[in-house]
N, C-alpha and C. Protein backbone atom coordinates (compact mmCIF):
# COMPACT_ATOMS: atom_id res chain seq x y z
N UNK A 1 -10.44 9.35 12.62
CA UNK A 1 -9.34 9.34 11.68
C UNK A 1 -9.46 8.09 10.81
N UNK A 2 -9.24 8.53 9.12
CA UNK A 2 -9.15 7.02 8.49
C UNK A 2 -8.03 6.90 8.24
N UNK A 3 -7.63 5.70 7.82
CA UNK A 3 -5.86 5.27 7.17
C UNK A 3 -6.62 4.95 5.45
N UNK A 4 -5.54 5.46 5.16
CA UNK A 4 -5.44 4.99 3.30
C UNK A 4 -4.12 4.62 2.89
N UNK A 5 -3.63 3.22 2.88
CA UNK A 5 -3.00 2.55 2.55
C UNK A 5 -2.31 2.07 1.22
N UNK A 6 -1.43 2.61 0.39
CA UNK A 6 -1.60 2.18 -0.95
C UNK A 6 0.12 1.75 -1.32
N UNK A 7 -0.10 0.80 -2.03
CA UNK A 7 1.03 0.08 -2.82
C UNK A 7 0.82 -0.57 -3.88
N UNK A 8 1.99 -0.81 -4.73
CA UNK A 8 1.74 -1.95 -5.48
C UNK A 8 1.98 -3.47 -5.73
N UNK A 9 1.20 -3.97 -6.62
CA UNK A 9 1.38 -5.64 -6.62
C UNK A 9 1.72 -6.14 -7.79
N UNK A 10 2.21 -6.97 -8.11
CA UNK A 10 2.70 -8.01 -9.31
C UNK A 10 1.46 -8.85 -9.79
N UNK A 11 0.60 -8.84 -11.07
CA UNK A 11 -0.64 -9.20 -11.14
C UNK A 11 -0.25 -10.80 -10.98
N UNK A 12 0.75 -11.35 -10.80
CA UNK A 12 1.51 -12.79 -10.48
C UNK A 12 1.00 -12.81 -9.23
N UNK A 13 1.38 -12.29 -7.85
CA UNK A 13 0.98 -11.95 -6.69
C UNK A 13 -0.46 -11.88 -6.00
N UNK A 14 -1.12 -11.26 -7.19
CA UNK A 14 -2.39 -10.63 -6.65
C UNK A 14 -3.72 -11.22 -5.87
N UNK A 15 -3.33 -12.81 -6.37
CA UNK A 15 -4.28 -13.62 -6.07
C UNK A 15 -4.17 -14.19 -4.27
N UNK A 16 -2.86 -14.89 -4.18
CA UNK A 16 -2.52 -14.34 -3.04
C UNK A 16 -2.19 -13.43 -2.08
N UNK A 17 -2.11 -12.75 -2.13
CA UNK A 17 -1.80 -10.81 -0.98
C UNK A 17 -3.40 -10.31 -0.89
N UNK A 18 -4.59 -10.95 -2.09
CA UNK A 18 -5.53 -10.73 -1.86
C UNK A 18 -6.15 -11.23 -0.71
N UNK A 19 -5.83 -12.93 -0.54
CA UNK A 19 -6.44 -13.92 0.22
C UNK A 19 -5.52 -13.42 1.94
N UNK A 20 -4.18 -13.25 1.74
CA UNK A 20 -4.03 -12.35 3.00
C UNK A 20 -4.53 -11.51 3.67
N UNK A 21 -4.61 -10.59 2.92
CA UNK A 21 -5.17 -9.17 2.93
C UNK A 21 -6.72 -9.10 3.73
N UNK A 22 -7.44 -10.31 2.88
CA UNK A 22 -8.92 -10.60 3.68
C UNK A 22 -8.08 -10.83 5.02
N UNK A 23 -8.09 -12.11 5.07
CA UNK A 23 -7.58 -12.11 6.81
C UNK A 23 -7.16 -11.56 7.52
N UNK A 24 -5.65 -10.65 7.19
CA UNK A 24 -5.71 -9.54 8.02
C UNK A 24 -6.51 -8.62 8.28
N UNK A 25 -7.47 -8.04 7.79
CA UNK A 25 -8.32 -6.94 7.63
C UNK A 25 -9.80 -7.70 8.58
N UNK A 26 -10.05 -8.65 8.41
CA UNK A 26 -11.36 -9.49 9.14
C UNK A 26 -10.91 -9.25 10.60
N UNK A 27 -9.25 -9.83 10.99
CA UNK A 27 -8.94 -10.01 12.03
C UNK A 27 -8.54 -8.64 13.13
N UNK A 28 -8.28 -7.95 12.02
CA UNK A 28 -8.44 -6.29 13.18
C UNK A 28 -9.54 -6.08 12.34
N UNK A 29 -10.71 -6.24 11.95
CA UNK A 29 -12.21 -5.50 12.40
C UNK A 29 -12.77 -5.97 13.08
N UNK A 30 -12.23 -7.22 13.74
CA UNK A 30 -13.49 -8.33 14.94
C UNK A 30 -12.07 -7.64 16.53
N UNK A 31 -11.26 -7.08 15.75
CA UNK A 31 -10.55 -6.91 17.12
C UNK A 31 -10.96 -5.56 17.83
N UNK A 32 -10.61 -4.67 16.62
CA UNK A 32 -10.79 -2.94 16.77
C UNK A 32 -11.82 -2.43 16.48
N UNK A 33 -12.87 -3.04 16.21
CA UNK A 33 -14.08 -2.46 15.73
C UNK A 33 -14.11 -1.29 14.49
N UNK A 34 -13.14 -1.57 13.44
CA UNK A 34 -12.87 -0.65 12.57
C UNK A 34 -13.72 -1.25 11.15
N UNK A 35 -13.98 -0.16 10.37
CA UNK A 35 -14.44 -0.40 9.21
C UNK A 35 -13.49 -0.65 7.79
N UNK A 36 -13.50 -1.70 7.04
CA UNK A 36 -12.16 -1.89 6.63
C UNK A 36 -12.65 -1.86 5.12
N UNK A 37 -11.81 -1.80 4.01
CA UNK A 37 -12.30 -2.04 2.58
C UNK A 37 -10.98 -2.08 1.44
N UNK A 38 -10.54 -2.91 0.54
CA UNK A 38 -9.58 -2.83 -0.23
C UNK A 38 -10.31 -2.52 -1.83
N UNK A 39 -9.35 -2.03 -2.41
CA UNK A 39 -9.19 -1.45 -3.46
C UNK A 39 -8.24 -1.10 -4.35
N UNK A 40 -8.41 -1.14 -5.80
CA UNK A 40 -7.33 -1.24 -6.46
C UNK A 40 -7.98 -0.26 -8.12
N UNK A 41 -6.92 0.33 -8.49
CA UNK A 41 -7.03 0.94 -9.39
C UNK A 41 -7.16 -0.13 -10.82
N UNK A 42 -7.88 0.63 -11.10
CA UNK A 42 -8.52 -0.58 -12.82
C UNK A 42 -7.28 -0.31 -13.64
N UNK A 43 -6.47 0.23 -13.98
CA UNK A 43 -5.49 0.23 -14.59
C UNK A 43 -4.22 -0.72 -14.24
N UNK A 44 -3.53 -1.22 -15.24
CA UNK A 44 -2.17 -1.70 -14.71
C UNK A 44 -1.23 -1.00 -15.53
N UNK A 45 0.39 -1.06 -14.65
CA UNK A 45 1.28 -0.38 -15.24
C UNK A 45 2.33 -1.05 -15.06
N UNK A 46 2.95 -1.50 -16.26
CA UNK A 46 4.00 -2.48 -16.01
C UNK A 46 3.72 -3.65 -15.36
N UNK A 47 2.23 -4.35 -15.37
CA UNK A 47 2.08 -5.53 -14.81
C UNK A 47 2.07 -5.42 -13.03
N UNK A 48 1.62 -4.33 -12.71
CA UNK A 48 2.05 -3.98 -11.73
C UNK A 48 0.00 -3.54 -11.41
N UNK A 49 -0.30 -3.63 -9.96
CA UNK A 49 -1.62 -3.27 -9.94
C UNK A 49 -1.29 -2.29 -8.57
N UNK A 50 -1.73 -1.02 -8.51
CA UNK A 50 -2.53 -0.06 -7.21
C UNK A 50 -3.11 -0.57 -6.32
N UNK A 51 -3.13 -0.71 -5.17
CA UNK A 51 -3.79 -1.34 -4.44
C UNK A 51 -3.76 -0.66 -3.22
N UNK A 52 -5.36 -0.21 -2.51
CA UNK A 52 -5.76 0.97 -1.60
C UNK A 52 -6.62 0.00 0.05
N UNK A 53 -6.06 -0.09 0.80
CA UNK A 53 -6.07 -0.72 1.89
C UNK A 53 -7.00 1.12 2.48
N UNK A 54 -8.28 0.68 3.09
CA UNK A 54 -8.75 1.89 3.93
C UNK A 54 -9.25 0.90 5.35
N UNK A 55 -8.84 2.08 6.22
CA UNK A 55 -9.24 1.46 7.52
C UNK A 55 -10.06 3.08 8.35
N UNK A 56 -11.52 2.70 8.63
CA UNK A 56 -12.28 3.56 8.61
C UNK A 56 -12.55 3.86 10.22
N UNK A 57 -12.83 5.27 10.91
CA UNK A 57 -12.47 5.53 12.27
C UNK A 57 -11.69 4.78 13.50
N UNK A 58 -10.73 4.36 13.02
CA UNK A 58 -9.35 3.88 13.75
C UNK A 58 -9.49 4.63 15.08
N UNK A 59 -8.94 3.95 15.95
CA UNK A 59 -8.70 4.54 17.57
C UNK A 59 -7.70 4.84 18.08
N UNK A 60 -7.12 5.50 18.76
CA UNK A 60 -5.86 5.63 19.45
C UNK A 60 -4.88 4.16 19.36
N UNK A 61 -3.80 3.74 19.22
CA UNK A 61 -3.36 2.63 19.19
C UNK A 61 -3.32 1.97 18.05
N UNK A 62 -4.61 2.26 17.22
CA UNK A 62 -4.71 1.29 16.09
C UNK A 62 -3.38 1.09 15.18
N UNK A 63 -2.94 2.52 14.53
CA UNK A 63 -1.77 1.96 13.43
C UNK A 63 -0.59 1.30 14.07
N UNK A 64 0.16 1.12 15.32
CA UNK A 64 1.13 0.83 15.69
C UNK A 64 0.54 -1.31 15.51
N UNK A 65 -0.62 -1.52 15.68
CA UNK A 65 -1.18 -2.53 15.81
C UNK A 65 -1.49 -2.94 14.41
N UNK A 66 -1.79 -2.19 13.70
CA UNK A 66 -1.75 -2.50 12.16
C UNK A 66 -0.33 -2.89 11.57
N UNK A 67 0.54 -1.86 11.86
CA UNK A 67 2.18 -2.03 11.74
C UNK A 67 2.64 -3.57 11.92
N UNK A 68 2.34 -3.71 13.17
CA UNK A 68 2.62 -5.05 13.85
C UNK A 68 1.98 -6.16 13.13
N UNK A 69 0.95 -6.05 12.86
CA UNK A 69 -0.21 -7.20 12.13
C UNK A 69 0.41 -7.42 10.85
N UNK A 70 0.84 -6.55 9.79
CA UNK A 70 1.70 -6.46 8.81
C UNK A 70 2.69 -7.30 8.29
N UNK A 71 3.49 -6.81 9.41
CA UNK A 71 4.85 -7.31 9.72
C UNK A 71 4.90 -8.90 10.05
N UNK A 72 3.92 -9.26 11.02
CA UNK A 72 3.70 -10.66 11.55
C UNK A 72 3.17 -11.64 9.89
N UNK A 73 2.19 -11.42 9.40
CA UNK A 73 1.61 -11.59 8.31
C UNK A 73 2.88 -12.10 7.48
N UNK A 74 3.80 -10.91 7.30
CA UNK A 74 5.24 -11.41 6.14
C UNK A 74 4.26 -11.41 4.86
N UNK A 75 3.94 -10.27 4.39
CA UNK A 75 3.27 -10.13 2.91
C UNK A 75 4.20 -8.98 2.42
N UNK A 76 4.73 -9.23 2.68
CA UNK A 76 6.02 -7.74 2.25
C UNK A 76 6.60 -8.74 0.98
N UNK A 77 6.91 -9.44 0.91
CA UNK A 77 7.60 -9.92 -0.36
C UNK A 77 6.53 -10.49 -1.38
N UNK A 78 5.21 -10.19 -1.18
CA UNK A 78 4.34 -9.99 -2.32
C UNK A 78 3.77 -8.25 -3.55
N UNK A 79 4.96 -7.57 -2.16
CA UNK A 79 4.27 -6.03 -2.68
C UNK A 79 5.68 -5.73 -3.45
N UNK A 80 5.67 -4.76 -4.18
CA UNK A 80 6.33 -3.98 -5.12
C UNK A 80 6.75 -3.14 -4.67
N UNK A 81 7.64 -2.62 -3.44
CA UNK A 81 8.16 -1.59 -2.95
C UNK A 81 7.24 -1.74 -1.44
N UNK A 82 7.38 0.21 -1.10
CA UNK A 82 7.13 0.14 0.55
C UNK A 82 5.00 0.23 0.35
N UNK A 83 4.48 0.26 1.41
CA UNK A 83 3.40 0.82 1.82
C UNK A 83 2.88 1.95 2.57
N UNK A 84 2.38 2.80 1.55
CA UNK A 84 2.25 4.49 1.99
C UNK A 84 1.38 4.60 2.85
N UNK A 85 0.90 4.66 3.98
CA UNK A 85 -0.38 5.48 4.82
C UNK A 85 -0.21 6.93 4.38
N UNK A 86 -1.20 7.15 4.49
CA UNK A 86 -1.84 8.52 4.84
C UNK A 86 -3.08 8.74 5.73
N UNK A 87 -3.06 9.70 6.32
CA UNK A 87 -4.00 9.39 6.91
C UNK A 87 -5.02 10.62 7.07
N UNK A 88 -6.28 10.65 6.77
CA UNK A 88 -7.22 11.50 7.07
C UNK A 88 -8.39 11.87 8.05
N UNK A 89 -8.72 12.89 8.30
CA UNK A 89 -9.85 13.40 9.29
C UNK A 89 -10.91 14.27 8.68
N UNK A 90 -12.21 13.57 9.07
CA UNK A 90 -13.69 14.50 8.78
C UNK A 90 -13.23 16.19 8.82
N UNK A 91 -13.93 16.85 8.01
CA UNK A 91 -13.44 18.12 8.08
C UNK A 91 -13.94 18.78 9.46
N UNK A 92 -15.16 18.36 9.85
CA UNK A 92 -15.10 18.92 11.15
C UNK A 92 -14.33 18.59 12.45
N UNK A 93 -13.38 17.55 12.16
CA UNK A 93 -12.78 17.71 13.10
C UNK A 93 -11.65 18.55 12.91
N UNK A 94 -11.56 18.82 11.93
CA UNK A 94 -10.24 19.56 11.43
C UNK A 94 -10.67 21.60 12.06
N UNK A 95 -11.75 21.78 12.15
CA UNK A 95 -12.18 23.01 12.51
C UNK A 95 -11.98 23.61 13.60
């Protein structure tokens, strides 16, 4: 299963939630053995930037631990509203 993570940022913000963002993401891939990668849409809207958090074959446990990592972090008052997961599966597992 992957997570796809997306919200937005204040291009004021961006420089920092970026430098977070590394650290959190380093610190659950040396924990969970997950494959991690951020991303952001080339467009801005309203000064406002997309921004796509993926976390690649996650394990049982992982998002409640991501949740938590989040939360501890306190980068919530750098984002522009909530943070969406979604989450997806290889099509063969879906079969």
């Amino acid at each position: 299963m992957d997570l796809y993570i997306y919200y937005r940022v204040s291009v004021a913000n961006a420089g920092a939630l970026r430098q977070q963002i590394a650290a959190l993401q380093t610190a659950l891939s040396a924990e969970w053995q997950v494959a991690t990668d951020i991303k952001r849409r080339p467009e801005l809207q309203d000064q406002l930037q997309t921004w796509m958090e993926i976390y690649r074959s996650v394990p049982d446990g992982f998002l409640p631990a991501l949740q938590a990592a989040v939360a501890h972090a306190g980068f919530s008052s750098l984002i522009d509203g909530d943070r969406h997961v979604e989450t997806f599966v290889d099509l063969d597992a879906c079969a």
